[in-house]
Protein backbone atom coordinates (compact mmCIF):
# COMPACT_ATOMS: atom_id res chain seq x y z
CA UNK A 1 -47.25 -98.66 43.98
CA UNK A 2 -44.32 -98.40 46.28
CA UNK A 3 -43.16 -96.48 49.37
CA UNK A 4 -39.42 -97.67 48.88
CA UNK A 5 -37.80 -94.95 46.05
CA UNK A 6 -35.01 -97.34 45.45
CA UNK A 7 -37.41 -100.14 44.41
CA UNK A 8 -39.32 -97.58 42.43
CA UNK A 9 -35.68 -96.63 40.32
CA UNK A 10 -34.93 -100.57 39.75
CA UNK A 11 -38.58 -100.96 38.23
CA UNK A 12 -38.59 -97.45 36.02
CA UNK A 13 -35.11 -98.49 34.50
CA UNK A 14 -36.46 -102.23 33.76
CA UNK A 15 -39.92 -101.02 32.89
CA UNK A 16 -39.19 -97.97 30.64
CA UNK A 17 -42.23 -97.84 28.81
CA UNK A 18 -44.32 -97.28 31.71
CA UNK A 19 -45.92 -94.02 32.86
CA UNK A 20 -44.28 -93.14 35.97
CA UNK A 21 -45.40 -90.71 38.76
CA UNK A 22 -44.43 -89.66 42.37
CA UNK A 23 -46.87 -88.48 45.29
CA UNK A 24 -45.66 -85.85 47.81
CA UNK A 25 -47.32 -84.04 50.39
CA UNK A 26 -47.83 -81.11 50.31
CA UNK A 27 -49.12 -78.12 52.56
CA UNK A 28 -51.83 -76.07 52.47
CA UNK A 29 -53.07 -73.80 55.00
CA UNK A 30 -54.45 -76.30 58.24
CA UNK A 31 -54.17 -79.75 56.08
CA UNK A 32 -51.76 -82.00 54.06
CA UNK A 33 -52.73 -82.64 50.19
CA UNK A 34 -51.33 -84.45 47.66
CA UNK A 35 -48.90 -83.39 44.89
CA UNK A 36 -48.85 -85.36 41.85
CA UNK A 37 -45.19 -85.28 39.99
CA UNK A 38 -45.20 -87.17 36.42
CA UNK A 39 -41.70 -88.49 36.12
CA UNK A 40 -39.73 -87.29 33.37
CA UNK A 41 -36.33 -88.72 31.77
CA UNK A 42 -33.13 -87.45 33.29
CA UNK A 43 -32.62 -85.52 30.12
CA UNK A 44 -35.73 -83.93 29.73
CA UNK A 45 -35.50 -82.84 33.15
CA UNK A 46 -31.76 -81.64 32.36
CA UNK A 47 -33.50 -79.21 29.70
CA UNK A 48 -36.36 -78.07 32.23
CA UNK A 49 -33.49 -76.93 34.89
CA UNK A 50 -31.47 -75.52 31.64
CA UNK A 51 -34.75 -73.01 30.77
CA UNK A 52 -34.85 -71.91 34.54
CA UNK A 53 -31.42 -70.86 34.48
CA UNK A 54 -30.54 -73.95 36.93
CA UNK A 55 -26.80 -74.83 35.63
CA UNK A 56 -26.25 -76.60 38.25
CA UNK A 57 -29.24 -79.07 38.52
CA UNK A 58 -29.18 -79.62 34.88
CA UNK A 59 -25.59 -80.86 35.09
CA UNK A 60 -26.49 -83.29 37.48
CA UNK A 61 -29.55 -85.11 35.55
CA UNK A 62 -27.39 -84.65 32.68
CA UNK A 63 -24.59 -86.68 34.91
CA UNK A 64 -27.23 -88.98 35.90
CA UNK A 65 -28.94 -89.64 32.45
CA UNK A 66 -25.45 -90.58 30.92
CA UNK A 67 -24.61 -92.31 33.55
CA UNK A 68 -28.02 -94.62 33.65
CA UNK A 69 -27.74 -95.19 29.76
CA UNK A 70 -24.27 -96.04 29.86
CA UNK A 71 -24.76 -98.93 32.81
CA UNK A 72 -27.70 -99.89 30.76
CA UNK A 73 -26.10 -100.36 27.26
CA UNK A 74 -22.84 -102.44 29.44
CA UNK A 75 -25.67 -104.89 30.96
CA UNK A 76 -27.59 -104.82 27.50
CA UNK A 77 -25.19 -105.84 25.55
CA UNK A 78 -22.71 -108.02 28.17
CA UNK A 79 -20.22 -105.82 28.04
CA UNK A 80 -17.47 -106.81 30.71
CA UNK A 81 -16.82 -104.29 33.23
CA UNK A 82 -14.29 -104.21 36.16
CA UNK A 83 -15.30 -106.34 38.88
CA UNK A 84 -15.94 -104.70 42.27
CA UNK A 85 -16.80 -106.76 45.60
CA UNK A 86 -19.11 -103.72 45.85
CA UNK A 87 -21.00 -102.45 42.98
CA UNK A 88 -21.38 -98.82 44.76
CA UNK A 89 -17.57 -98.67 44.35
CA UNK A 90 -18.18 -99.16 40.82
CA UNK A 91 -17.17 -95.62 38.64
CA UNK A 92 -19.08 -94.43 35.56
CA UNK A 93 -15.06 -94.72 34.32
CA UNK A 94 -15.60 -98.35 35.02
CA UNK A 95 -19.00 -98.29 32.34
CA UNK A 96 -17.66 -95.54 30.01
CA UNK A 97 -14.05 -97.29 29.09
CA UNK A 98 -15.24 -100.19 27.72
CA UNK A 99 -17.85 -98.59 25.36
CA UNK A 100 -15.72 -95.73 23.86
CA UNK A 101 -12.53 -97.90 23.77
CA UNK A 102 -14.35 -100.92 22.03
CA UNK A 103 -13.53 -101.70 18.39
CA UNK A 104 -14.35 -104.00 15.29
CA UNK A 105 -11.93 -106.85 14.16
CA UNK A 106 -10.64 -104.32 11.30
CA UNK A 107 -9.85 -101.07 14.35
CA UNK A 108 -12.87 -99.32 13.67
CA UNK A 109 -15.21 -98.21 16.52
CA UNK A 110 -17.55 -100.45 17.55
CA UNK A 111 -20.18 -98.89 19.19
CA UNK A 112 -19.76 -94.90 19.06
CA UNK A 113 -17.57 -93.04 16.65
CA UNK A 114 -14.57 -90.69 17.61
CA UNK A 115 -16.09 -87.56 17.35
CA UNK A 116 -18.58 -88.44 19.59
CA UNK A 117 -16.55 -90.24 22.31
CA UNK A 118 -14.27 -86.31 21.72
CA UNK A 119 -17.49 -84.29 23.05
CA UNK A 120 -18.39 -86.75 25.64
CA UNK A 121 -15.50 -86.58 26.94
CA UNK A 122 -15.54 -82.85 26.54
CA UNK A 123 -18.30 -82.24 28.47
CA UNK A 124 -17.84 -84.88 31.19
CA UNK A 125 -14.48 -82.52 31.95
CA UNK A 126 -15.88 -79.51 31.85
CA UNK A 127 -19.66 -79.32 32.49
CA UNK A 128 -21.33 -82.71 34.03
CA UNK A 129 -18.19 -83.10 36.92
CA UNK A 130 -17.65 -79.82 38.03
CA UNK A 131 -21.14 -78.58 38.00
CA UNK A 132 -21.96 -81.85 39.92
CA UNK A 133 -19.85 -80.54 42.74
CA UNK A 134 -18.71 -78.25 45.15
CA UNK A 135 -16.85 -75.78 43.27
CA UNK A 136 -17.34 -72.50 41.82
CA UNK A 137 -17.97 -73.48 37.87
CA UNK A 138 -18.69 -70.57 35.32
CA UNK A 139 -20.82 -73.14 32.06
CA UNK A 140 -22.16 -70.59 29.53
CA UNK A 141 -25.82 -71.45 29.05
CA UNK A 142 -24.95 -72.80 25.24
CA UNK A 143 -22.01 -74.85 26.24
CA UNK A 144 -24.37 -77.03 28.77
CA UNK A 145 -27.01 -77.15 25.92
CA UNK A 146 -24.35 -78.74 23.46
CA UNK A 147 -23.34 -80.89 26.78
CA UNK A 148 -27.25 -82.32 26.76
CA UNK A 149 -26.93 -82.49 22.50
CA UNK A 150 -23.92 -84.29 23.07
CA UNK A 151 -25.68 -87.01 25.42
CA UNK A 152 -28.66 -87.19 23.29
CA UNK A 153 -26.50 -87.99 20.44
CA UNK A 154 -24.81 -90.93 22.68
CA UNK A 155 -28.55 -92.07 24.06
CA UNK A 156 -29.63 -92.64 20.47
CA UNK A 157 -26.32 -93.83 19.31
CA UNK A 158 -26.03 -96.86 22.17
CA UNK A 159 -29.69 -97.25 21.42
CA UNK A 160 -29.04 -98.14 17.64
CA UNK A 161 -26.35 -100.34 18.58
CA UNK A 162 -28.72 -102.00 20.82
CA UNK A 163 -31.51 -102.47 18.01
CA UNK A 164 -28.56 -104.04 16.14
CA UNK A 165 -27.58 -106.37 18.72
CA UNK A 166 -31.06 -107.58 19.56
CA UNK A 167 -32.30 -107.51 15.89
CA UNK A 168 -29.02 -109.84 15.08
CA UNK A 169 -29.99 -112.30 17.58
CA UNK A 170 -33.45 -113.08 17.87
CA UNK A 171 -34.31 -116.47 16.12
């Protein structure tokens, strides 16, 4: 159990099989009382937003799930990334370009095919930026469901690649 929330993100992405769960107080009439929150994936919680009509909160777990997959398949699988003196001035560019752009000896993709890397990039542009900011942003319901498709796709795609990896090199 923890009080610090950053701690508490450091051990959910290095512990992801456990059960995970957040206390908040909350109000009732004349006394505090607990809330209980079971913690969900980024994506899952991108779909719960996406059923209450809340485009713009489910573009930004959708932002944040791709974004936590793709720094974990980079430190997975030593991929090199740009240095940076500080890692907060690191970009998800910085993650993203040497995964999509990576290929076999014979030109092939390595790690994600072409069609996939087109959608990503699709729906980086035009649903998990924009919604993540400021700006006025019209996303038809179905276009940010094919945005969260699109990521699940790349989840279970980097995931593969990682069985691969790991099945290729244990002794």
């Amino acid at each position: 159990m923890t009080y610090d929330k950053e701690w508490y993100e450091i051990l959910k992405r290095h512990f992801p099989s456990w059960k995970t769960i957040e206390l908040y107080a909350g109000h009732g009439s004349d006394y505090e009382m607990p809330i209980l929150v079971e913690n969900k994936k980024y994506l899952d919680k991108a779909k719960a937003y996406l059923q209450k009509n809340d485009h713009k909160a489910a573009a930004i777990y959708l932002r944040t799930a791709f974004e936590v997959k793709i720094k974990w398949f980079c430190e997975k699988m030593n991929i090199a990334i740009k240095y940076r003196e500080k890692p907060k001035d690191l970009s998800t560019n910085d993650f993203w370009e040497p995964i999509k752009n990576a290929k076999n000896s014979d030109g092939t993709p390595k790690y994600i095919n072409e069609d996939l890397v087109f959608h990503v990039e699709l729906y980086r542009s035009f649903i998990m930026n924009p919604l993540s900011h400021a700006q006025l942003v019209i996303a038809p319901r179905q276009e940010i469901q094919d945005a969260i498709d699109t990521v699940e796709r790349l989840e279970q795609a980097l995931e593969a690649n990682y069985s691969l990896y790991e099945n290729n090199t244990a002794f």
